[in-house]
Protein backbone atom coordinates (compact mmCIF):
# COMPACT_ATOMS: atom_id res chain seq x y z
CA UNK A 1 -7.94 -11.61 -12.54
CA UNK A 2 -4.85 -10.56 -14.23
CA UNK A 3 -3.50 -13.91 -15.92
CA UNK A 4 0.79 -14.67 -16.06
CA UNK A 5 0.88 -13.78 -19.91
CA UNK A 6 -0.95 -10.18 -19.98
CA UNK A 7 1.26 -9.86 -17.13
CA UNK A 8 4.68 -10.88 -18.67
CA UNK A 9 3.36 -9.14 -21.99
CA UNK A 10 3.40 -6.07 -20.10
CA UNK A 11 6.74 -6.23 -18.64
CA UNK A 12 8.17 -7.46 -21.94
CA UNK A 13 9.86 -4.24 -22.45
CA UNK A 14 11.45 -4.23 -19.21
CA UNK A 15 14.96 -5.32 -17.35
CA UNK A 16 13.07 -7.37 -15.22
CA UNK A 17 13.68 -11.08 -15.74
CA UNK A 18 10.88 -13.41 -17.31
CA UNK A 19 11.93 -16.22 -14.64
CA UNK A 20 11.25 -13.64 -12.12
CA UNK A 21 8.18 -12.99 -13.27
CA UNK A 22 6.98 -16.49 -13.79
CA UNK A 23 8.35 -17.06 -9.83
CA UNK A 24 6.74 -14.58 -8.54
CA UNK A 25 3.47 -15.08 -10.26
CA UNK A 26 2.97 -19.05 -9.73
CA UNK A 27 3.79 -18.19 -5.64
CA UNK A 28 1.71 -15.30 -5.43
CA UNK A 29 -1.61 -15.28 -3.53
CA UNK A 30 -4.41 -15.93 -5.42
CA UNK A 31 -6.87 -13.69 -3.90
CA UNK A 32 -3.83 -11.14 -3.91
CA UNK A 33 -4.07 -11.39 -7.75
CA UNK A 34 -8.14 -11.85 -8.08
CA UNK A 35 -10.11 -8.60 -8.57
CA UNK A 36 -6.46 -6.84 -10.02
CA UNK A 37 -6.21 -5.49 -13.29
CA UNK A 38 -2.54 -6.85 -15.43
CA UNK A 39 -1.35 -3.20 -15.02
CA UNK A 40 -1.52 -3.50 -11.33
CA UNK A 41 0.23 -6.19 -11.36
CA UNK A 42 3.03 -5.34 -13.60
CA UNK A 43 3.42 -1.96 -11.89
CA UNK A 44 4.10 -4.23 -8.65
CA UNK A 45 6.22 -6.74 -10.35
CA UNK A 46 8.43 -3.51 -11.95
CA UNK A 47 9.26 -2.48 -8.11
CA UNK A 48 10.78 -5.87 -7.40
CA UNK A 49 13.81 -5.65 -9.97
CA UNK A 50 16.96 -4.78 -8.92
CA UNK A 51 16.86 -6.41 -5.87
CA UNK A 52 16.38 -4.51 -2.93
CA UNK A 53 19.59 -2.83 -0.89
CA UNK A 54 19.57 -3.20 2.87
CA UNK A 55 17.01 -1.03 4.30
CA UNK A 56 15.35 0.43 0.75
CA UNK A 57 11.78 0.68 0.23
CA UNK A 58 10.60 1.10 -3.24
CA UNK A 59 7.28 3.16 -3.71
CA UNK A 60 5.36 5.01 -6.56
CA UNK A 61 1.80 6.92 -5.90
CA UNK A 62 -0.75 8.28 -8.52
CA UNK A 63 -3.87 9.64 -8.68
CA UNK A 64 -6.79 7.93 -9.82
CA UNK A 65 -10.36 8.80 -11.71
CA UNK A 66 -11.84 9.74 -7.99
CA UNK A 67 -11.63 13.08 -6.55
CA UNK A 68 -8.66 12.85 -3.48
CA UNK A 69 -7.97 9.22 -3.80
CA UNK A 70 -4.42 8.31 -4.51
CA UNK A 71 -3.11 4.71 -5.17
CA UNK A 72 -0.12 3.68 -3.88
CA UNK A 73 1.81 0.33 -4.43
CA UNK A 74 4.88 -0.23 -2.97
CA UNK A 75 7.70 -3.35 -2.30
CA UNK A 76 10.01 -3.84 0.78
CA UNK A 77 11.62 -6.36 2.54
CA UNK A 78 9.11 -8.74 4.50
CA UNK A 79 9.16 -8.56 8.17
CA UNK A 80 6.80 -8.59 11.03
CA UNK A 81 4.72 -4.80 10.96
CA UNK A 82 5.06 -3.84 7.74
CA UNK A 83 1.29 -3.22 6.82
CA UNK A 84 1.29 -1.70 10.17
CA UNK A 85 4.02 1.16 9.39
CA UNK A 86 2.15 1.91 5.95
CA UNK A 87 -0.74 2.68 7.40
CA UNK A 88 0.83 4.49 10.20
CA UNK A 89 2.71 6.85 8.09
CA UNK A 90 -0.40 7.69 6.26
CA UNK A 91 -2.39 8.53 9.26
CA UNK A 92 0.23 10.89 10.43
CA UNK A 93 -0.66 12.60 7.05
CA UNK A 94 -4.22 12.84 8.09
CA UNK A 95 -4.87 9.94 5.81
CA UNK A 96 -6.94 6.76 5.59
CA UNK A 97 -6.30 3.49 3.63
CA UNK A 98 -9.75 2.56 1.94
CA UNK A 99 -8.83 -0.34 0.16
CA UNK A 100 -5.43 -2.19 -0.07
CA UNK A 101 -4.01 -5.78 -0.55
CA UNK A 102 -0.88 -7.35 0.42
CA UNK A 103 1.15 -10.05 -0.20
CA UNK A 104 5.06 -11.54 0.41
CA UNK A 105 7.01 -14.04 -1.00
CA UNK A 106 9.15 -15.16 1.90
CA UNK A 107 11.48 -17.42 0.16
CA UNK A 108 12.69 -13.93 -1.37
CA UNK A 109 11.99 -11.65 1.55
CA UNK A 110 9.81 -9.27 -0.30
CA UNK A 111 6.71 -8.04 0.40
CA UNK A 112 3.79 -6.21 -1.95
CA UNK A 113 1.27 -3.56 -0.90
CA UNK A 114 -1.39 -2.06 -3.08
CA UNK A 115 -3.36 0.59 -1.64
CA UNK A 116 -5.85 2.86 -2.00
CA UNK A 117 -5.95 6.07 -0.15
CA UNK A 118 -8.49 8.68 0.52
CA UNK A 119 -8.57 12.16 1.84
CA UNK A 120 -10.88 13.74 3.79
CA UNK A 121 -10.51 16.71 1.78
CA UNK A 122 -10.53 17.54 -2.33
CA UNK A 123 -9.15 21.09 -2.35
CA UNK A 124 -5.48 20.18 -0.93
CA UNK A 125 -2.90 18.00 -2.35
CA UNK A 126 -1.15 15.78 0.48
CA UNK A 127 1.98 16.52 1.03
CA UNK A 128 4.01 13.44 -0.78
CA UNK A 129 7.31 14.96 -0.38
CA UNK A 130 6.92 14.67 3.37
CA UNK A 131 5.34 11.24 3.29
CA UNK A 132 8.02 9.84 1.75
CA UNK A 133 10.73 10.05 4.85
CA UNK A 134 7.86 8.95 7.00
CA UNK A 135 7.85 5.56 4.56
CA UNK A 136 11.16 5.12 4.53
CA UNK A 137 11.78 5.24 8.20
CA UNK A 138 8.62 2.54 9.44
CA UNK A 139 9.53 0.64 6.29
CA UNK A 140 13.21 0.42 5.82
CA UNK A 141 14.28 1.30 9.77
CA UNK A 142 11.49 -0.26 11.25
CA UNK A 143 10.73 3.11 12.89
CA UNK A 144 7.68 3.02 14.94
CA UNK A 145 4.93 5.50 13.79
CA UNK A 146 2.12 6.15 16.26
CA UNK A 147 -0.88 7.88 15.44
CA UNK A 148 -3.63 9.10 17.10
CA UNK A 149 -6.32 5.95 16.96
CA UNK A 150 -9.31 6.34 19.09
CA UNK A 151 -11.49 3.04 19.19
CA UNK A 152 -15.00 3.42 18.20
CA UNK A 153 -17.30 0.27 18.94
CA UNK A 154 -19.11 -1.62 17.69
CA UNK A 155 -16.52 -4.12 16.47
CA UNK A 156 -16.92 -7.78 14.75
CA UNK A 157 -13.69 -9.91 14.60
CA UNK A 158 -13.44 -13.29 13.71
CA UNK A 159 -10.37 -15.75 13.65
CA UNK A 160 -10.44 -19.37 12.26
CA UNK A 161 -7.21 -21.05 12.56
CA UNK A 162 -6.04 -23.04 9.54
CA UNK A 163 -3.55 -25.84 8.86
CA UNK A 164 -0.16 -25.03 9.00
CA UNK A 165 -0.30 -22.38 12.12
CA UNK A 166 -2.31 -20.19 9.91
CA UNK A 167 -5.39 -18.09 11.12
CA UNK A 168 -7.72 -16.32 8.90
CA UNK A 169 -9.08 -13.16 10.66
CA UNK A 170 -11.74 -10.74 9.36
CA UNK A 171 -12.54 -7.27 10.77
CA UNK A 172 -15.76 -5.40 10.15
CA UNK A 173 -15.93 -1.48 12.12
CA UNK A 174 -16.42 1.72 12.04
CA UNK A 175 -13.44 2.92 9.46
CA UNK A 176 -11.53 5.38 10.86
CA UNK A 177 -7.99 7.00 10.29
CA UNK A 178 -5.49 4.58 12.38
CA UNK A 179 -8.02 1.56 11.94
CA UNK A 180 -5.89 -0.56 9.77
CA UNK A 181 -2.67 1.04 11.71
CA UNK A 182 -4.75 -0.38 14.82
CA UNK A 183 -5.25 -3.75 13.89
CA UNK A 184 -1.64 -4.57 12.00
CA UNK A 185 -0.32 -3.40 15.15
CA UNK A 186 -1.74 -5.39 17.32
CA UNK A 187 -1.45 -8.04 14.95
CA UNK A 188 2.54 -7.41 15.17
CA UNK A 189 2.47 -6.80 19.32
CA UNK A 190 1.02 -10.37 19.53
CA UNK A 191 3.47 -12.02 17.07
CA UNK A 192 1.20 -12.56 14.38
CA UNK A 193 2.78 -12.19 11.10
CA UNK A 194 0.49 -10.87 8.10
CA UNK A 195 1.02 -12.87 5.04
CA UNK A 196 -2.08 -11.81 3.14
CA UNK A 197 -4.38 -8.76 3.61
CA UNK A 198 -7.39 -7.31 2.06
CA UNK A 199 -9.19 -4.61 2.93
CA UNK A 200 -12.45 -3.08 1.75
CA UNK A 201 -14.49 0.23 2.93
CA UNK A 202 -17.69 0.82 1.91
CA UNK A 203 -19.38 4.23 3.22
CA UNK A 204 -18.29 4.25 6.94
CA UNK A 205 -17.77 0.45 7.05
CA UNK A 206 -14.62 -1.15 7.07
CA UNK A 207 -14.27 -4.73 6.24
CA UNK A 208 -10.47 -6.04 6.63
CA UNK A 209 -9.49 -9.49 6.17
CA UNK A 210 -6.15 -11.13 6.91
CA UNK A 211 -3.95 -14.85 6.70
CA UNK A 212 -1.86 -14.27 9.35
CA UNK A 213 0.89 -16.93 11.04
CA UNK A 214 -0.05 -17.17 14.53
CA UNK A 215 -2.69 -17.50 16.74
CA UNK A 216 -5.19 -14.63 17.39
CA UNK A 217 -7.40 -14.05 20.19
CA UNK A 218 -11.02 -12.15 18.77
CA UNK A 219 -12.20 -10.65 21.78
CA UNK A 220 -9.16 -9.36 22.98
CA UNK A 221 -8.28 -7.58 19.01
CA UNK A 222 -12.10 -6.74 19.41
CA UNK A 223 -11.29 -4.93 22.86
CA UNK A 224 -8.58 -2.73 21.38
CA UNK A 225 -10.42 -1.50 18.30
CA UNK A 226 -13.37 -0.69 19.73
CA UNK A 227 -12.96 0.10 23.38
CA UNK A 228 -12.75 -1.92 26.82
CA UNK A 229 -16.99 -1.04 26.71
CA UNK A 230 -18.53 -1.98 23.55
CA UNK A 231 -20.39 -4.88 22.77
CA UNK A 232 -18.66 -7.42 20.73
CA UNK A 233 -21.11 -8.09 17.38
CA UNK A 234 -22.76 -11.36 17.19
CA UNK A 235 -25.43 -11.29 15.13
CA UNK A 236 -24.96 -7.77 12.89
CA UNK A 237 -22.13 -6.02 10.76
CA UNK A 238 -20.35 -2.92 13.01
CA UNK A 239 -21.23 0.14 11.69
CA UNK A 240 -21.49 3.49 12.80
CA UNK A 241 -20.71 7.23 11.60
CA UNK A 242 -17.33 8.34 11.01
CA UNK A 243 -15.87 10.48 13.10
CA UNK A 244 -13.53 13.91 12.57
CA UNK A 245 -10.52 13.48 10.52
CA UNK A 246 -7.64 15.21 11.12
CA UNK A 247 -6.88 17.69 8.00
CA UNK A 248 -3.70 16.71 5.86
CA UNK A 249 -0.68 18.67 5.93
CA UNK A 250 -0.69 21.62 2.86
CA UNK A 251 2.07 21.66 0.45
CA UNK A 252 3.47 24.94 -0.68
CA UNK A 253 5.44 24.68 -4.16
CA UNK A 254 5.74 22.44 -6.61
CA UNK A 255 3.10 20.32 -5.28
CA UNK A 256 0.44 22.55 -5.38
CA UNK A 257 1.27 23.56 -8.90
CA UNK A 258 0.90 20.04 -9.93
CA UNK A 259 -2.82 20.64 -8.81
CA UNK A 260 -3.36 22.02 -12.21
CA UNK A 261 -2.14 18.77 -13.98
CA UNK A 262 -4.61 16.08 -15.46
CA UNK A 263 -2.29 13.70 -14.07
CA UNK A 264 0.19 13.20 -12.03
CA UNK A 265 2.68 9.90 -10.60
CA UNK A 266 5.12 9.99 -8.34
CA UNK A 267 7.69 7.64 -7.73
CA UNK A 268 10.66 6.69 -4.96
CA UNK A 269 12.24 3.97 -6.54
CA UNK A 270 15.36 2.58 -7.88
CA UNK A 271 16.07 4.15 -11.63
CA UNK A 272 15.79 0.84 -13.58
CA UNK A 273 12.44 0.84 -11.92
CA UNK A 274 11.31 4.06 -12.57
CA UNK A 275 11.97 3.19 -16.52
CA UNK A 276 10.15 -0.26 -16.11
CA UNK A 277 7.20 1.42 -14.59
CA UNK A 278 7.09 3.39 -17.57
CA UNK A 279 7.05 1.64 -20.19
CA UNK A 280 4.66 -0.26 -18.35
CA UNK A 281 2.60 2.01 -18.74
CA UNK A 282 3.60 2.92 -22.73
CA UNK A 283 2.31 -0.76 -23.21
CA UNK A 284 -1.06 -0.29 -21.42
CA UNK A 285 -1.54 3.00 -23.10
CA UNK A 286 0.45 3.18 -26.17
CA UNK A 287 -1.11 6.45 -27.35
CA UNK A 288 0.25 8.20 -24.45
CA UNK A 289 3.90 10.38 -24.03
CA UNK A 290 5.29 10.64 -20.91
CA UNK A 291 7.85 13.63 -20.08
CA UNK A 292 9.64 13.94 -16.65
CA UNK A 293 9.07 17.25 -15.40
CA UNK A 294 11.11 17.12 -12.08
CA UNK A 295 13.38 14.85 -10.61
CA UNK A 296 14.36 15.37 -6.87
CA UNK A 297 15.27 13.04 -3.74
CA UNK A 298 18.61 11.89 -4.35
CA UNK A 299 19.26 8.21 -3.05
CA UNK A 300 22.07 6.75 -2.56
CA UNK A 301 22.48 3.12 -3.54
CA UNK A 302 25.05 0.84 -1.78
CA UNK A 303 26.53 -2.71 -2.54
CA UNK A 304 27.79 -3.10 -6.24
CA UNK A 305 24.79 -2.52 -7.87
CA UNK A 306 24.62 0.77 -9.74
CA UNK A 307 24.01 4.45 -7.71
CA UNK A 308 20.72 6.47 -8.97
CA UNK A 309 20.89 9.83 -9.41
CA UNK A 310 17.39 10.49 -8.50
CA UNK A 311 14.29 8.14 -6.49
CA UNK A 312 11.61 10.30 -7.28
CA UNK A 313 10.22 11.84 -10.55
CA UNK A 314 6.98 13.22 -11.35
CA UNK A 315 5.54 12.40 -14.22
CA UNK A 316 2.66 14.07 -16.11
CA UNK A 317 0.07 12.10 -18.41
CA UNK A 318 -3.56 11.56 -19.28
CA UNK A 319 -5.76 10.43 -16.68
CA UNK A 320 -7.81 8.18 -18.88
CA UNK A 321 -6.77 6.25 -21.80
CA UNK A 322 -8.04 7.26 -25.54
């Protein structure tokens, strides 16, 4: 668990503001922050400062040490569906979230994801550039993605309300591409708002839990995941094979020259950000240069803060440190 001074020792370089830091911290979720490294944390805590304009999302993806698994953290403003378009915009891309973890602050209206995602596929980079649009419009807009979902019993869900209007709710099924796109959205159709996620996948097994604000009715969630036939779980964990995934889109250019690179980050964020998140990284990794090799996707800042000239850069480093 990443503690509040590895965390503000990493961001000491950075614009953003130690009381921001220490706000965001004490408030945070504690099982948001168990299991996740300092640099996690600080890469999430970089996205937050500026603060947000109307309708921006602030992302950044990178590979990590497994072959076709990407992680991608992002910030936003909170509002009902938001895990829901994430994970809907990904399985447009013919990809599935295997782990990720949320968490808002909604005294500031922000909101944290940090996910994991897989591909069904080694030999073809997913095309980011297109992604990114996709992000921006079921983030920012509030666009509705829909993608193809088709429920595969068996399914467990449980929901124990809490104090304060509060339910927890825990999903184990068959994981899928549109699962967790499946269950936000029903979570957001039935005015339950997701305060807290956490979701796991081991082999074909999906385990998703949530702290939502509402009340949540198991058999009926159970119903839509897996099916108006299948046996609700009583006893035994939901399993069950996975089924076809739908290839990801190819990328033609500089994408698929970046297939050569040991690493690669992207980012679509604010330019004070973009800096943060790298020296973020200088402090985890001293040893390391970084070197921006292209810088595309103008964005357009409004309001009085200052106007980027770019929300996206690719930057190339080491995969592992020394």
């Amino acid at each position: 668990m990443a503690t509040v001074a590895e965390v503000r020792g990493l961001l000491a370089s950075t614009t953003v503001p130690d009381d921001l830091i220490d706000d965001l911290l004490s408030s945070a979720a504690a099982t948001w922050l168990m299991g996740a490294s300092a640099e996690s944390v600080a890469m999430d805590l970089a996205l937050c400062h500026p603060p947000l304009a109307q309708e921006e999302v602030r992302a950044r993806v990178e590979t990590i040490s497994r072959p076709a698994h990407w992680q991608l953290n992002l910030v936003a403003h909170d509002r009902p569906g938001l895990l829901a378009g994430t994970a809907g915009a990904l399985a447009l891309h013919g990809l599935s979230i295997e782990q990720a973890s949320a968490t808002t602050w909604p005294d500031r209206g922000l909101a944290v994801q940090r996910v994991t995602v897989t591909s069904p596929t080694t030999d073809i980079v997913p095309d980011w550039d297109a992604f990114g649009p996709d992000l921006r419009e079921a983030l920012g807009q509030g666009v509705r993605h829909e993608p193809r979902f088709v429920p595969v019993p068996p399914v467990k869900v449980t929901a124990a309300p809490d104090v304060g209007g509060r339910t927890a709710v825990t999903v184990a099924a068959a994981d899928t591409i549109g699962l967790l796109w499946a269950i936000a959205s029903w979570l957001a159709d039935h005015d339950c708002n997701i305060e807290l996620a956490a979701v796991e996948t081991t082999g074909s097994l999906a385990r998703d839990t949530f702290v939502v604000v509402g009340t949540v009715d198991a058999a009926a969630l159970a119903t839509a995941l897996g099916g108006p036939q299948h046996r609700p779980l009583l006893d035994r964990e939901a399993g069950g094979s996975r089924p076809p995934r739908a290839p990801p889109t190819t990328r033609k250019g500089l994408w698929s020259r970046l297939q050569l690179c040991p690493y690669w980050g992207a980012s679509w964020t604010h330019p004070r950000c973009a800096e943060s998140l790298k020296r973020v990284r200088a402090q985890c990794w001293p040893a390391f240069t970084h070197s921006v090799s292209e810088v595309f996707s103008t964005v357009k800042v409004q309001g009085e803060r200052e106007t980027g000239s770019s929300s996206m850069a690719i930057i190339d480093e080491m995969t592992t440190p020394p």
